[in-house]
PDB file of N, CA and C in Angstrom:
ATOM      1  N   UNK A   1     160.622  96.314  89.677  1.00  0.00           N
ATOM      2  CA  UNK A   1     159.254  95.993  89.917  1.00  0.00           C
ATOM      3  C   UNK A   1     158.417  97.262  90.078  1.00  0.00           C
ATOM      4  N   UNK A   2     159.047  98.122  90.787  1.00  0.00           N
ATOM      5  CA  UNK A   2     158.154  99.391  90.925  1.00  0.00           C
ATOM      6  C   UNK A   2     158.418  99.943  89.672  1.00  0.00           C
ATOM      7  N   UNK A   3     159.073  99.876  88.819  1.00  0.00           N
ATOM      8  CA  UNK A   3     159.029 100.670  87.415  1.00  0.00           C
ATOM      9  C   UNK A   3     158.228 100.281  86.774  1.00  0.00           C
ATOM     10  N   UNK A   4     157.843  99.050  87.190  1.00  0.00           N
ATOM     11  CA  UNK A   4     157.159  98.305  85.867  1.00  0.00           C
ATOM     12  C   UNK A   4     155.336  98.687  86.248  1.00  0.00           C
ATOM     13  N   UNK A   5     155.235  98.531  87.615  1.00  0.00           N
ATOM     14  CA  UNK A   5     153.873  99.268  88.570  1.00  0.00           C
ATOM     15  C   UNK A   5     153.431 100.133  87.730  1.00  0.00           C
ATOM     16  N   UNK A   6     154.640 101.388  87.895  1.00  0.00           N
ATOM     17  CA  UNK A   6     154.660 102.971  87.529  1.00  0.00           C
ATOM     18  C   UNK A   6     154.311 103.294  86.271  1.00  0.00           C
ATOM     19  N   UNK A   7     154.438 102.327  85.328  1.00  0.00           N
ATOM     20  CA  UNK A   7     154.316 102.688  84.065  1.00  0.00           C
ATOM     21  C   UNK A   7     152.967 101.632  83.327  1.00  0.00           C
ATOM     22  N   UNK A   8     152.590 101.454  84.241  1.00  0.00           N
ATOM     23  CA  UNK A   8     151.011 100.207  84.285  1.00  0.00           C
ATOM     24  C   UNK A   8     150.083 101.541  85.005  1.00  0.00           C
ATOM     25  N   UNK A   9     150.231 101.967  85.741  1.00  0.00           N
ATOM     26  CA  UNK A   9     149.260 103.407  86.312  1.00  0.00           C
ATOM     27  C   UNK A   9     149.287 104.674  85.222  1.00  0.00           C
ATOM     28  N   UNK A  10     150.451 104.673  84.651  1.00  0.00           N
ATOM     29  CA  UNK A  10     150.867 106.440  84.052  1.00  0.00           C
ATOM     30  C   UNK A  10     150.005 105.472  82.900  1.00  0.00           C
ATOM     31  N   UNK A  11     150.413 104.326  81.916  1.00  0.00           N
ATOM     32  CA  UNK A  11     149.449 103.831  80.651  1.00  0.00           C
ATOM     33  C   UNK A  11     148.349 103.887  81.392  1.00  0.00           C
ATOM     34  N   UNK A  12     147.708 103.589  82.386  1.00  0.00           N
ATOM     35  CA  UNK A  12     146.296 103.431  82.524  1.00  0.00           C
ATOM     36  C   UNK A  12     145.380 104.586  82.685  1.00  0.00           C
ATOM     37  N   UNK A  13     146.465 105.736  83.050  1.00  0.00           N
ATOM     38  CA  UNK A  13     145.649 107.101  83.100  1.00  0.00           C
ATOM     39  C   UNK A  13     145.629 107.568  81.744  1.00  0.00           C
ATOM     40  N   UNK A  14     146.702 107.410  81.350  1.00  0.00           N
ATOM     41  CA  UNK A  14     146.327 107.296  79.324  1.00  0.00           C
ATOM     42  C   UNK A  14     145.472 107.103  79.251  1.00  0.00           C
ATOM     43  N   UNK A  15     145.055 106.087  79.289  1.00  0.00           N
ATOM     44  CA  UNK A  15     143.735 105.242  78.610  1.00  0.00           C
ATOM     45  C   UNK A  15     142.459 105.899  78.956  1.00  0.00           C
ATOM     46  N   UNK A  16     142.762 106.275  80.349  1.00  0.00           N
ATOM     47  CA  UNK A  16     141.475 106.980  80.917  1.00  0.00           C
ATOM     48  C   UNK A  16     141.156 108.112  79.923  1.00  0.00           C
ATOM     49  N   UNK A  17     142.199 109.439  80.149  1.00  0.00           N
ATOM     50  CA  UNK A  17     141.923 110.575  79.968  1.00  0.00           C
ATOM     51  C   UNK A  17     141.527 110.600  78.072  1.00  0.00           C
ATOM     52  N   UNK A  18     142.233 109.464  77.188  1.00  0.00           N
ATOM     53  CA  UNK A  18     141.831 109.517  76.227  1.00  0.00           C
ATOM     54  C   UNK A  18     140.527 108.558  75.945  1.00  0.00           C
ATOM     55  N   UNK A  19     140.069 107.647  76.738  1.00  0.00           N
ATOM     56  CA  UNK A  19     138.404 107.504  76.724  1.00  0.00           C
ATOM     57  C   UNK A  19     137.563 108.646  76.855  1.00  0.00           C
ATOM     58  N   UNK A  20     137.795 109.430  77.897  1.00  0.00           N
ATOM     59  CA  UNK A  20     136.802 110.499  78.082  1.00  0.00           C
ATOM     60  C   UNK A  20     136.810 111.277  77.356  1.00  0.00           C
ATOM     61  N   UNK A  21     137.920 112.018  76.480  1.00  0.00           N
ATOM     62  CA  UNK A  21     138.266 112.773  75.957  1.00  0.00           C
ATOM     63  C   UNK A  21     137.305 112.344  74.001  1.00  0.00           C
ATOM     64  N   UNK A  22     137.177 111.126  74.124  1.00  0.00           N
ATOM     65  CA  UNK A  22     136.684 110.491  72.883  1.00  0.00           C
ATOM     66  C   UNK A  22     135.194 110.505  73.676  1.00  0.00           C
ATOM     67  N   UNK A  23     134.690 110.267  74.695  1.00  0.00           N
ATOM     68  CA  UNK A  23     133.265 110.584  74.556  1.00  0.00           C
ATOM     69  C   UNK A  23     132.700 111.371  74.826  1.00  0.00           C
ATOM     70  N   UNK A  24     133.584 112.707  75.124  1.00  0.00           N
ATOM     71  CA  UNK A  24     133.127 114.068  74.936  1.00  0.00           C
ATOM     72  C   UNK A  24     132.813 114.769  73.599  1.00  0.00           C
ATOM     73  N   UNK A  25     133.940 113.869  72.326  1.00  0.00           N
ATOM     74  CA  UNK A  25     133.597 114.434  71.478  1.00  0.00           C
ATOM     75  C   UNK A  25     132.291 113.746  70.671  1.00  0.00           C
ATOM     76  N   UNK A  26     132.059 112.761  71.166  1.00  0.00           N
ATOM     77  CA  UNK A  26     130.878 112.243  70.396  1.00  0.00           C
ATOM     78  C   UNK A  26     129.887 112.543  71.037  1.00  0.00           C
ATOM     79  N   UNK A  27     129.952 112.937  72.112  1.00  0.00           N
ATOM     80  CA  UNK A  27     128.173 113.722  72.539  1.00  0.00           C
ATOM     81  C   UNK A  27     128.066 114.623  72.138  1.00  0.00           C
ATOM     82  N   UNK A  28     129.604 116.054  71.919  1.00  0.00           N
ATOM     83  CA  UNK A  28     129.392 117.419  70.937  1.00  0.00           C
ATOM     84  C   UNK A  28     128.667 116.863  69.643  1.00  0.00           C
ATOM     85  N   UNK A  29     128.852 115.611  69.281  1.00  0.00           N
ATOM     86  CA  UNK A  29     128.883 115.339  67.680  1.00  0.00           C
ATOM     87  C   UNK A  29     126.995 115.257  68.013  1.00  0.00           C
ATOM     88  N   UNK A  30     126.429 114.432  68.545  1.00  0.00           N
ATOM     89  CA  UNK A  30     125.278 113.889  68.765  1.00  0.00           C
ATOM     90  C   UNK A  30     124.541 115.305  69.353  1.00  0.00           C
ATOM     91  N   UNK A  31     124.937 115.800  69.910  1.00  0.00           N
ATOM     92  CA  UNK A  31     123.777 117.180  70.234  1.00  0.00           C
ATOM     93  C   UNK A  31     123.983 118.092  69.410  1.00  0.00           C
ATOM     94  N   UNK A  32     124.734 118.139  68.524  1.00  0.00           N
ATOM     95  CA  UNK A  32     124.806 118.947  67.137  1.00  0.00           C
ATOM     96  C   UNK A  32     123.999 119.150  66.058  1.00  0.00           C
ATOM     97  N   UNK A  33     123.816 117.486  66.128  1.00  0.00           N
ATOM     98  CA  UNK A  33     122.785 116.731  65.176  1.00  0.00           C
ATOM     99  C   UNK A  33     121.401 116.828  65.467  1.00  0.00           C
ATOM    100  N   UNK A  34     121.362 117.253  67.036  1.00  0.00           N
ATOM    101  CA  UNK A  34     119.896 117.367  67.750  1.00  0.00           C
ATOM    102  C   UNK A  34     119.645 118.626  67.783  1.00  0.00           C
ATOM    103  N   UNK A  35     120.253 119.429  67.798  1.00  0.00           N
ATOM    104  CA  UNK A  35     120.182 121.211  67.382  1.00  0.00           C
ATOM    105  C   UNK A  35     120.154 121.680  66.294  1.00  0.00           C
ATOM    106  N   UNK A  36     119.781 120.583  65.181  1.00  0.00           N
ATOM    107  CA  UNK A  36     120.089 121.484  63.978  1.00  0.00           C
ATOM    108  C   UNK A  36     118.278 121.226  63.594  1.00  0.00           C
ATOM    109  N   UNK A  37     117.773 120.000  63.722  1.00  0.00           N
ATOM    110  CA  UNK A  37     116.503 119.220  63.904  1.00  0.00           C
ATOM    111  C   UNK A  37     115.732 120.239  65.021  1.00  0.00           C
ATOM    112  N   UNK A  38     114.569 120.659  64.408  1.00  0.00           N
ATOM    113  CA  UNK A  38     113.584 121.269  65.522  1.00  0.00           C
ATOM    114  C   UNK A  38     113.193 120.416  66.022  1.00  0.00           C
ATOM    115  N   UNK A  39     112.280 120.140  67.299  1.00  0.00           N
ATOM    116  CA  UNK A  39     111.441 119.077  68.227  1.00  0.00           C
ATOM    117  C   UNK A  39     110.047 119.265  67.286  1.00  0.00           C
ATOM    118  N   UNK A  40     109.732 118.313  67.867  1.00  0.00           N
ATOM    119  CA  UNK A  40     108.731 118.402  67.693  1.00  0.00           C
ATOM    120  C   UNK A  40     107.864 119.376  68.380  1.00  0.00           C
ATOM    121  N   UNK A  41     107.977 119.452  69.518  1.00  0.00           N
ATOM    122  CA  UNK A  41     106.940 121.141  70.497  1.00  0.00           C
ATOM    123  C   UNK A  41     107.499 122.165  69.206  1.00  0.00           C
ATOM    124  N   UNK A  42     108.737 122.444  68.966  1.00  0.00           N
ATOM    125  CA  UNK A  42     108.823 123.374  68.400  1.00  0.00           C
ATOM    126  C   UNK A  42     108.231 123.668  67.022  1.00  0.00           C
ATOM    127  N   UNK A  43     108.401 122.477  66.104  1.00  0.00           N
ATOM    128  CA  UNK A  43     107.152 122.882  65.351  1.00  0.00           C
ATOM    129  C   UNK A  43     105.676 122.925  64.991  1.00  0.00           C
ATOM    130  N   UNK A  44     105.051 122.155  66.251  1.00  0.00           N
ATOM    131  CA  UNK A  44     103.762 122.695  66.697  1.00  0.00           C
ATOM    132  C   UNK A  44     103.205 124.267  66.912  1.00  0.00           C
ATOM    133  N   UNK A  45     104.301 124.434  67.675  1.00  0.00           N
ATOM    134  CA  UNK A  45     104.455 126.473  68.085  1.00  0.00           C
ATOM    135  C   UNK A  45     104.637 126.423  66.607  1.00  0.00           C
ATOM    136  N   UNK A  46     105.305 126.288  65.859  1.00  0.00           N
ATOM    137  CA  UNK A  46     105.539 127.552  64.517  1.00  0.00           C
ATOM    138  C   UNK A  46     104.130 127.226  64.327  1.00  0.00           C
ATOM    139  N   UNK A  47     103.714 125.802  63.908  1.00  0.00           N
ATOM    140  CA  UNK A  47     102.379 125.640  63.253  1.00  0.00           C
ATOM    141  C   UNK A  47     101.288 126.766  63.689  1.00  0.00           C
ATOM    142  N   UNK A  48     101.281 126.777  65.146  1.00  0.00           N
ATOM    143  CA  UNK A  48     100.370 127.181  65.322  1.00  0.00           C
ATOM    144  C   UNK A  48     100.585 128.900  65.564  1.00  0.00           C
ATOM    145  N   UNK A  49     101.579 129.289  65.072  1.00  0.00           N
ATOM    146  CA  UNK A  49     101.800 130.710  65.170  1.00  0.00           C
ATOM    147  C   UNK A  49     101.572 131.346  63.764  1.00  0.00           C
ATOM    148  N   UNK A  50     101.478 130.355  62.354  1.00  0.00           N
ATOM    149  CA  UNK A  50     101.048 130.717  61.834  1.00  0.00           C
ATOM    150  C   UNK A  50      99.845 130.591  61.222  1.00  0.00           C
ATOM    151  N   UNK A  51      98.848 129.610  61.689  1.00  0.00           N
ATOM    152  CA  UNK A  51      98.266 129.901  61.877  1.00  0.00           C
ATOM    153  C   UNK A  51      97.078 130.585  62.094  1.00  0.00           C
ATOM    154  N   UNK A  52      97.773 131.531  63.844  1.00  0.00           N
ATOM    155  CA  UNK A  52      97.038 132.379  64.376  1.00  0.00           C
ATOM    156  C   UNK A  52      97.713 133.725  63.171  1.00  0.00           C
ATOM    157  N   UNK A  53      98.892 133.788  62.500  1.00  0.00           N
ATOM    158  CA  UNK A  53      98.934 135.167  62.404  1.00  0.00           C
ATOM    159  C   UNK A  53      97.841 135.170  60.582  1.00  0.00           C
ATOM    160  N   UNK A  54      97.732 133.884  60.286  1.00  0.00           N
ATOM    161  CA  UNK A  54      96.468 133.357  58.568  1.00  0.00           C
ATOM    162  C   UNK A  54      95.314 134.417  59.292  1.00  0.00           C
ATOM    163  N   UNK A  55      94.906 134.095  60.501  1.00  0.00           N
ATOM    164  CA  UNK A  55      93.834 134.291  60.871  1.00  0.00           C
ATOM    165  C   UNK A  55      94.126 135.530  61.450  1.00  0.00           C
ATOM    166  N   UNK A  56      94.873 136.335  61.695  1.00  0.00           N
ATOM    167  CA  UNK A  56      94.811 137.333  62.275  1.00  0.00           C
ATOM    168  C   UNK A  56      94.563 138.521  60.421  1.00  0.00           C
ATOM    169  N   UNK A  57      94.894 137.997  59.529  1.00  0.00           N
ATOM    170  CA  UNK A  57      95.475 138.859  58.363  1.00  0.00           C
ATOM    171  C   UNK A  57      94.009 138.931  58.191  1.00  0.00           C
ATOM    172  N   UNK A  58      92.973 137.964  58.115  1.00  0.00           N
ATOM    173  CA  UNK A  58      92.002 137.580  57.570  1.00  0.00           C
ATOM    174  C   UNK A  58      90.471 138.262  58.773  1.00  0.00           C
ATOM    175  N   UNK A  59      91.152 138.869  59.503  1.00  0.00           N
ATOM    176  CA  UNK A  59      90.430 139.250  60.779  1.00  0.00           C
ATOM    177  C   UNK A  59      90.391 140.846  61.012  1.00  0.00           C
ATOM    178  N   UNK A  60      91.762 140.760  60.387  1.00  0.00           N
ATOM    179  CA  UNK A  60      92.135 142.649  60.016  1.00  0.00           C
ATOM    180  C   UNK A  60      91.437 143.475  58.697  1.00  0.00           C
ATOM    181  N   UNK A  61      91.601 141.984  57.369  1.00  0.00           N
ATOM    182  CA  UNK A  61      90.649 142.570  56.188  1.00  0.00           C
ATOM    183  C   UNK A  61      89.136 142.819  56.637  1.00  0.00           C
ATOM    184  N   UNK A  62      88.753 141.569  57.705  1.00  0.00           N
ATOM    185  CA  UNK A  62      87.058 141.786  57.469  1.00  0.00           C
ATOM    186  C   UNK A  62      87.056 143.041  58.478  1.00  0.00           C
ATOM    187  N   UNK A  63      87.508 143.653  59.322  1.00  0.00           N
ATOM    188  CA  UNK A  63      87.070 144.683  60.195  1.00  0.00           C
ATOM    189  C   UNK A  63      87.268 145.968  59.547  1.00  0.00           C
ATOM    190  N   UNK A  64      88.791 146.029  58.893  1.00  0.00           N
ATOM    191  CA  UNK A  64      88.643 147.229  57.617  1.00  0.00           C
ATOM    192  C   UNK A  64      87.098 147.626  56.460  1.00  0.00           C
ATOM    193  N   UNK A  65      87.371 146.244  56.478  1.00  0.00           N
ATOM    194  CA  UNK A  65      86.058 146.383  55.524  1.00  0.00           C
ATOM    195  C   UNK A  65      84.874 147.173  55.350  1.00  0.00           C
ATOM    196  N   UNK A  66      84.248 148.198  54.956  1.00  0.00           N
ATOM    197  CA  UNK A  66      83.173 148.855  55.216  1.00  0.00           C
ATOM    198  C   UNK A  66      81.821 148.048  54.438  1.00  0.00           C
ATOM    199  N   UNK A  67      81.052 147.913  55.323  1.00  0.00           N
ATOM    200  CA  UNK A  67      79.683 147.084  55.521  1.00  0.00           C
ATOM    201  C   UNK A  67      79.422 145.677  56.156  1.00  0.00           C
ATOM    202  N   UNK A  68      80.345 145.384  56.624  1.00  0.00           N
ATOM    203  CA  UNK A  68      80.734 144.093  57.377  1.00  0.00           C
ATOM    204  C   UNK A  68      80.546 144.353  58.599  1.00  0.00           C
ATOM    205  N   UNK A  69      79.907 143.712  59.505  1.00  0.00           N
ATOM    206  CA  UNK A  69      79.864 143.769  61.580  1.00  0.00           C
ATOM    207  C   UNK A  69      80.704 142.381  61.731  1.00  0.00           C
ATOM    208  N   UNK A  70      82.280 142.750  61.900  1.00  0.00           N
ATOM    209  CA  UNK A  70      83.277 142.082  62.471  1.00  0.00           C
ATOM    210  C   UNK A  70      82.885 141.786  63.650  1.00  0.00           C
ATOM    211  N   UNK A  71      82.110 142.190  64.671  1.00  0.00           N
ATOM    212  CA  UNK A  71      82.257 142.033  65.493  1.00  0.00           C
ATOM    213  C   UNK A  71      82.057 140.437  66.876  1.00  0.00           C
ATOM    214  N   UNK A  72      81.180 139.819  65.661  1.00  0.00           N
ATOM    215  CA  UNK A  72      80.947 138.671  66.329  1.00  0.00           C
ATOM    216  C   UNK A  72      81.175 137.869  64.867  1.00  0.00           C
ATOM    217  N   UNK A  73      82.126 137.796  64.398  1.00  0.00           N
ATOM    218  CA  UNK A  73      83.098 136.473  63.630  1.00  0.00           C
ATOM    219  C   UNK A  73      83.821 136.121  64.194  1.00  0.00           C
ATOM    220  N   UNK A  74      84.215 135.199  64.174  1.00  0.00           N
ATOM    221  CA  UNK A  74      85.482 134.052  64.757  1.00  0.00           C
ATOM    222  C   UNK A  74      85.937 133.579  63.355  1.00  0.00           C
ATOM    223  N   UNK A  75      87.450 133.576  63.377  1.00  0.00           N
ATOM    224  CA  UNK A  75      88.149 133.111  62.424  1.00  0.00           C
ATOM    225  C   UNK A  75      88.750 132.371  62.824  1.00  0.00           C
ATOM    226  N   UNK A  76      89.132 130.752  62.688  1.00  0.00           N
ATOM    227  CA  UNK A  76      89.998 130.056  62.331  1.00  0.00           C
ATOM    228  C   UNK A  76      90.646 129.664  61.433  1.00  0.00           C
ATOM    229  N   UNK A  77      91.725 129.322  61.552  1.00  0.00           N
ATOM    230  CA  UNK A  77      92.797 129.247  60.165  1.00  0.00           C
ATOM    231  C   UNK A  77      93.828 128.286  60.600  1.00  0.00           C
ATOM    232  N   UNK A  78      93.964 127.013  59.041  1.00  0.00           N
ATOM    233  CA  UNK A  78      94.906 126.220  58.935  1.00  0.00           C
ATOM    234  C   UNK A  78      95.790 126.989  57.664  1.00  0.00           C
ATOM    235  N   UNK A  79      97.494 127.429  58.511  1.00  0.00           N
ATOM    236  CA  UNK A  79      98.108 127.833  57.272  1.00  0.00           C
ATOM    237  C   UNK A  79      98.569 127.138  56.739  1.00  0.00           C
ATOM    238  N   UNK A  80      98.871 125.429  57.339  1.00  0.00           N
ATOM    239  CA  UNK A  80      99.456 124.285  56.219  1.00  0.00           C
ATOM    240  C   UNK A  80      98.690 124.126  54.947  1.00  0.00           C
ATOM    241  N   UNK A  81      97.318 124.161  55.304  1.00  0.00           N
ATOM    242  CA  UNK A  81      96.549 123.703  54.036  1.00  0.00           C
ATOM    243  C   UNK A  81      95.864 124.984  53.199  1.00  0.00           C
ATOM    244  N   UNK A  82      95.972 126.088  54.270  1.00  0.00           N
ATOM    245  CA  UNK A  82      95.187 127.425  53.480  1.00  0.00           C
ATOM    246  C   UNK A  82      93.728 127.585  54.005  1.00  0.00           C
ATOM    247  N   UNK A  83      93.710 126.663  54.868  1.00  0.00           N
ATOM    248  CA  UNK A  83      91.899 126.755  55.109  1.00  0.00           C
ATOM    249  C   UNK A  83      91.545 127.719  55.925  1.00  0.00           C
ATOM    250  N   UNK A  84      90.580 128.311  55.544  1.00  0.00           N
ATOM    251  CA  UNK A  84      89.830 129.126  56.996  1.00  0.00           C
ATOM    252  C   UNK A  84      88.179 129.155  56.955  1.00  0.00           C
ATOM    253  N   UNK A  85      88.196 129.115  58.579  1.00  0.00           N
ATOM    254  CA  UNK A  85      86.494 128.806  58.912  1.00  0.00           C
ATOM    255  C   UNK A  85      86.231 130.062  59.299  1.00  0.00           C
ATOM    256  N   UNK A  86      85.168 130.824  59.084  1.00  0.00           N
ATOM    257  CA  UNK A  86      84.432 131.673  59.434  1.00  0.00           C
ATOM    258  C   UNK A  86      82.729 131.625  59.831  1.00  0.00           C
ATOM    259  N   UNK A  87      82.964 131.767  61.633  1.00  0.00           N
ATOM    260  CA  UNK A  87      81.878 130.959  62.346  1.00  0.00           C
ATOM    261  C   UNK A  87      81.415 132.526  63.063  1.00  0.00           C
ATOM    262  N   UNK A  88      80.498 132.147  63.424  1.00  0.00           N
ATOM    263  CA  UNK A  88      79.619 133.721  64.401  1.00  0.00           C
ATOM    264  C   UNK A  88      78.364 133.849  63.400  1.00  0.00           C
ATOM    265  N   UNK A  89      78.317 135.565  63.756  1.00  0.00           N
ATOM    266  CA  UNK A  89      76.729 136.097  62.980  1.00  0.00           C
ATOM    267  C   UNK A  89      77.234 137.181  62.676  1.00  0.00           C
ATOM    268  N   UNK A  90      76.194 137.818  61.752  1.00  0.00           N
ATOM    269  CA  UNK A  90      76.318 138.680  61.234  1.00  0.00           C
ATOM    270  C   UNK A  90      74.695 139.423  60.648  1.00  0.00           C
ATOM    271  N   UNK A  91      74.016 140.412  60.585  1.00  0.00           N
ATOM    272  CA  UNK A  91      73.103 140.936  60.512  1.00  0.00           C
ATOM    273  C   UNK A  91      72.222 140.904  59.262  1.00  0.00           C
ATOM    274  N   UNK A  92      73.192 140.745  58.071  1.00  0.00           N
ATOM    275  CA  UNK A  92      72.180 141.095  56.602  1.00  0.00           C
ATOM    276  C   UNK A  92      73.026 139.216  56.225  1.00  0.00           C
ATOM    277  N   UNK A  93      72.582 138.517  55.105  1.00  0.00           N
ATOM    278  CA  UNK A  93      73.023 138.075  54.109  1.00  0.00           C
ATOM    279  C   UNK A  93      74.466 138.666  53.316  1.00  0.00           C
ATOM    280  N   UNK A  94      73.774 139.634  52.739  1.00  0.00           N
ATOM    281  CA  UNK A  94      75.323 140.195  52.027  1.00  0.00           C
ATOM    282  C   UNK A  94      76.118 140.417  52.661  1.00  0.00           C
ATOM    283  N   UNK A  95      76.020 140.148  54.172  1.00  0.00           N
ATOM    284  CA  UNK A  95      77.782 140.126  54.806  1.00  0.00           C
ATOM    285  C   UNK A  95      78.363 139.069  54.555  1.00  0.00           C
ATOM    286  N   UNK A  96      77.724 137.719  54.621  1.00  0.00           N
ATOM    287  CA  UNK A  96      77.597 136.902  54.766  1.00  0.00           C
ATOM    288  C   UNK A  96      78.219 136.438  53.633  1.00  0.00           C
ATOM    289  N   UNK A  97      78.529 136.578  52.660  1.00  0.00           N
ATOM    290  CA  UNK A  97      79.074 136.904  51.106  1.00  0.00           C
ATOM    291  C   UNK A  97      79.893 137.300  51.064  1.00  0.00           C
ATOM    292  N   UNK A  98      79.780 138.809  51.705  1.00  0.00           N
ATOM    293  CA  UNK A  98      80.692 139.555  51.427  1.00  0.00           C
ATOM    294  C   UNK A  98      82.342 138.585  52.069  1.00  0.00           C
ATOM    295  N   UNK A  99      81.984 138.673  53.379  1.00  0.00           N
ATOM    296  CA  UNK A  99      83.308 138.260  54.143  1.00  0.00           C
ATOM    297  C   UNK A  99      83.898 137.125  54.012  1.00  0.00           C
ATOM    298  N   UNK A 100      83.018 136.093  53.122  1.00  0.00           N
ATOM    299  CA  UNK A 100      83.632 134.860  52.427  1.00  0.00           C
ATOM    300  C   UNK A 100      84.401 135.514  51.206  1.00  0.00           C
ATOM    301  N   UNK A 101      84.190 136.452  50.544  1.00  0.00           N
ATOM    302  CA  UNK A 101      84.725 137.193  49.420  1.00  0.00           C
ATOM    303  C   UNK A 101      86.558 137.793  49.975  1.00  0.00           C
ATOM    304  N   UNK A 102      85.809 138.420  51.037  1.00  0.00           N
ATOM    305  CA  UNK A 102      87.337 139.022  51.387  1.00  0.00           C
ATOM    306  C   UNK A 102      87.792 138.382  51.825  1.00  0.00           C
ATOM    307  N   UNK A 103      87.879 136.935  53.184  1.00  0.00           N
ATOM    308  CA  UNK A 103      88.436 135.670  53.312  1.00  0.00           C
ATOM    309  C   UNK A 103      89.260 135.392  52.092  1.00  0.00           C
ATOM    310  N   UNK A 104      88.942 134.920  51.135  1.00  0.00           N
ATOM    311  CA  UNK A 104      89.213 134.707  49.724  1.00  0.00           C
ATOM    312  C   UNK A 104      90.908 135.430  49.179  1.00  0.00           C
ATOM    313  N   UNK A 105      90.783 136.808  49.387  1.00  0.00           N
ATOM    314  CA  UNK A 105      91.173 137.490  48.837  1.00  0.00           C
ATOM    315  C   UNK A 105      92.399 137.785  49.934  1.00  0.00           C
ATOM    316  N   UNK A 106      92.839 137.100  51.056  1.00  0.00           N
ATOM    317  CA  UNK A 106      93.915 136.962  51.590  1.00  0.00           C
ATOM    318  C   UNK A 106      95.096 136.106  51.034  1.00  0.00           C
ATOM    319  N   UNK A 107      95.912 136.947  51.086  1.00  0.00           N
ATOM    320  CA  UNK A 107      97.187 135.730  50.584  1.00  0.00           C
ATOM    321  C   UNK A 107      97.611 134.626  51.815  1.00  0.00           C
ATOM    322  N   UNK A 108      97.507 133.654  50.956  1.00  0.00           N
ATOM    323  CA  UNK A 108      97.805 132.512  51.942  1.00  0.00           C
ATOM    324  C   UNK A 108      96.244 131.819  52.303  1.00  0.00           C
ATOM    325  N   UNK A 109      94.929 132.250  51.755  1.00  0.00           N
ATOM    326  CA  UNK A 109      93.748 131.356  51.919  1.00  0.00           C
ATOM    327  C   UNK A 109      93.346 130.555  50.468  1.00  0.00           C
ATOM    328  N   UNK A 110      93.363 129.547  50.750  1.00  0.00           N
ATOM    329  CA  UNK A 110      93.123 128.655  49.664  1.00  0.00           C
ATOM    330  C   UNK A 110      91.462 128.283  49.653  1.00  0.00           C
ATOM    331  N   UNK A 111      90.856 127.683  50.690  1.00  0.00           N
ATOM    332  CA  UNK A 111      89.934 127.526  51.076  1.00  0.00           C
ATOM    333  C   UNK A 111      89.068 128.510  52.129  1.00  0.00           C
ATOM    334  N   UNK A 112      87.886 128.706  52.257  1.00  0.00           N
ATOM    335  CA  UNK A 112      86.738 129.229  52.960  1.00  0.00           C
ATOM    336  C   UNK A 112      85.800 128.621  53.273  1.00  0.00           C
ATOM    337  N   UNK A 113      85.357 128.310  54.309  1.00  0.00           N
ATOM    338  CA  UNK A 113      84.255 127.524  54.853  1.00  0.00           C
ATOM    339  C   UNK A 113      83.571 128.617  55.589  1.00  0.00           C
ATOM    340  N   UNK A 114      82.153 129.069  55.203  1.00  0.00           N
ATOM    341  CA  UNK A 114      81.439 129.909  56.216  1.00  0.00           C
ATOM    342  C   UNK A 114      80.582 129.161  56.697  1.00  0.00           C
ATOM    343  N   UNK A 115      80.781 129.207  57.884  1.00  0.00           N
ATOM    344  CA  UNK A 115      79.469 129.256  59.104  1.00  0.00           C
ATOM    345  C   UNK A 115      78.717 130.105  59.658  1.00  0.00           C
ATOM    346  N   UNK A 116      78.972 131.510  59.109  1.00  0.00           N
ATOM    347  CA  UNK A 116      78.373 132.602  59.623  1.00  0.00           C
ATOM    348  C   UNK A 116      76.683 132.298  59.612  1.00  0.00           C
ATOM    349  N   UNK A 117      75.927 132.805  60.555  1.00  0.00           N
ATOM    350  CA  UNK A 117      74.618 132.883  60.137  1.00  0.00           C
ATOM    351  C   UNK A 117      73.915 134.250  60.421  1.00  0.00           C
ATOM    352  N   UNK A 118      72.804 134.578  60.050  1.00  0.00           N
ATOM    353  CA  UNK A 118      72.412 135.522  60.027  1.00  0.00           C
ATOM    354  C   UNK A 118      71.587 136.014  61.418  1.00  0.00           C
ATOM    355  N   UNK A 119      71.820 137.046  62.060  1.00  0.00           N
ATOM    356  CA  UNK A 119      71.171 137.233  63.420  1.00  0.00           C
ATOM    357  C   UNK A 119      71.116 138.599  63.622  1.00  0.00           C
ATOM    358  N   UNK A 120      69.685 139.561  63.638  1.00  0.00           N
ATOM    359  CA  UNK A 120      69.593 140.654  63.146  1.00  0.00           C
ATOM    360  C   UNK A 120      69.886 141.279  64.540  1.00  0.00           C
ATOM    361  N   UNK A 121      70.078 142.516  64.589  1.00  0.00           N
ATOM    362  CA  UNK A 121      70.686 143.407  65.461  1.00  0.00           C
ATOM    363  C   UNK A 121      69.483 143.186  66.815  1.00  0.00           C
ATOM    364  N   UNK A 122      70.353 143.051  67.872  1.00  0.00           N
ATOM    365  CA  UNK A 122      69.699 143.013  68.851  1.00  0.00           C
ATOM    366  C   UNK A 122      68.934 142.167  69.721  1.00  0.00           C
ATOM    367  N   UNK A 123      69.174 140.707  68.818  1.00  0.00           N
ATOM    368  CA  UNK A 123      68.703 139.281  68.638  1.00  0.00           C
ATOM    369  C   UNK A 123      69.616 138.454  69.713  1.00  0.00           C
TER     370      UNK A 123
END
């Protein structure tokens, strides 16, 4: 009778240690599958890192630029679609041109939308 006990406990810890042992490996399996998949936060951040760096490329041409007053543009930039807005002031017209021109002439801008307006020095 006690043999028969003994070997009803030793199978039942079987059973145990190879249940757990089987749903350890299927949660490795399942967070594997979840690590290979970015989140969603995470590709918001890329989105928006590139973005900021569309608009940073496009922020570096207009200040290089000689005859342009960078100084009060605002650039925004969608790099999914290529778009960029260019909002603020600027002193003459032909900047106003101009920096939609060099906008343009960034790799990675498809589109240009200016909002710049004209606001003469000191205004």
């Amino acid at each position: 009778m006690k043999a028969i006990q003994a070997v009803k406990v030793v199978g039942g810890a079987l059973i145990v240690l190879a249940s757990i042992n089987a749903y350890a490996q299927a949660s490795d399996a399942a967070s594997a599958d979840l690590s290979t998949q970015p989140s969603a936060k995470q590709q918001h951040k890329a989105m928006k890192k590139a973005d900021r760096a569309l608009a940073h490329k496009v922020r570096a041409k207009l200040a290089k630029a000689e005859g342009i007053s960078a100084a009060n543009i605002v650039v925004r930039a969608n790099a999914n679609t290529g778009d960029v807005w260019l909002e603020g002031s600027v002193p003459e017209q032909p900047q106003v041109d101009k920096a939609t021109q060099l906008a343009q002439g960034v790799s990675g801008v498809k589109n240009v939308k200016n909002d710049l307006t004209i606001r003469p020095v000191g205004q």
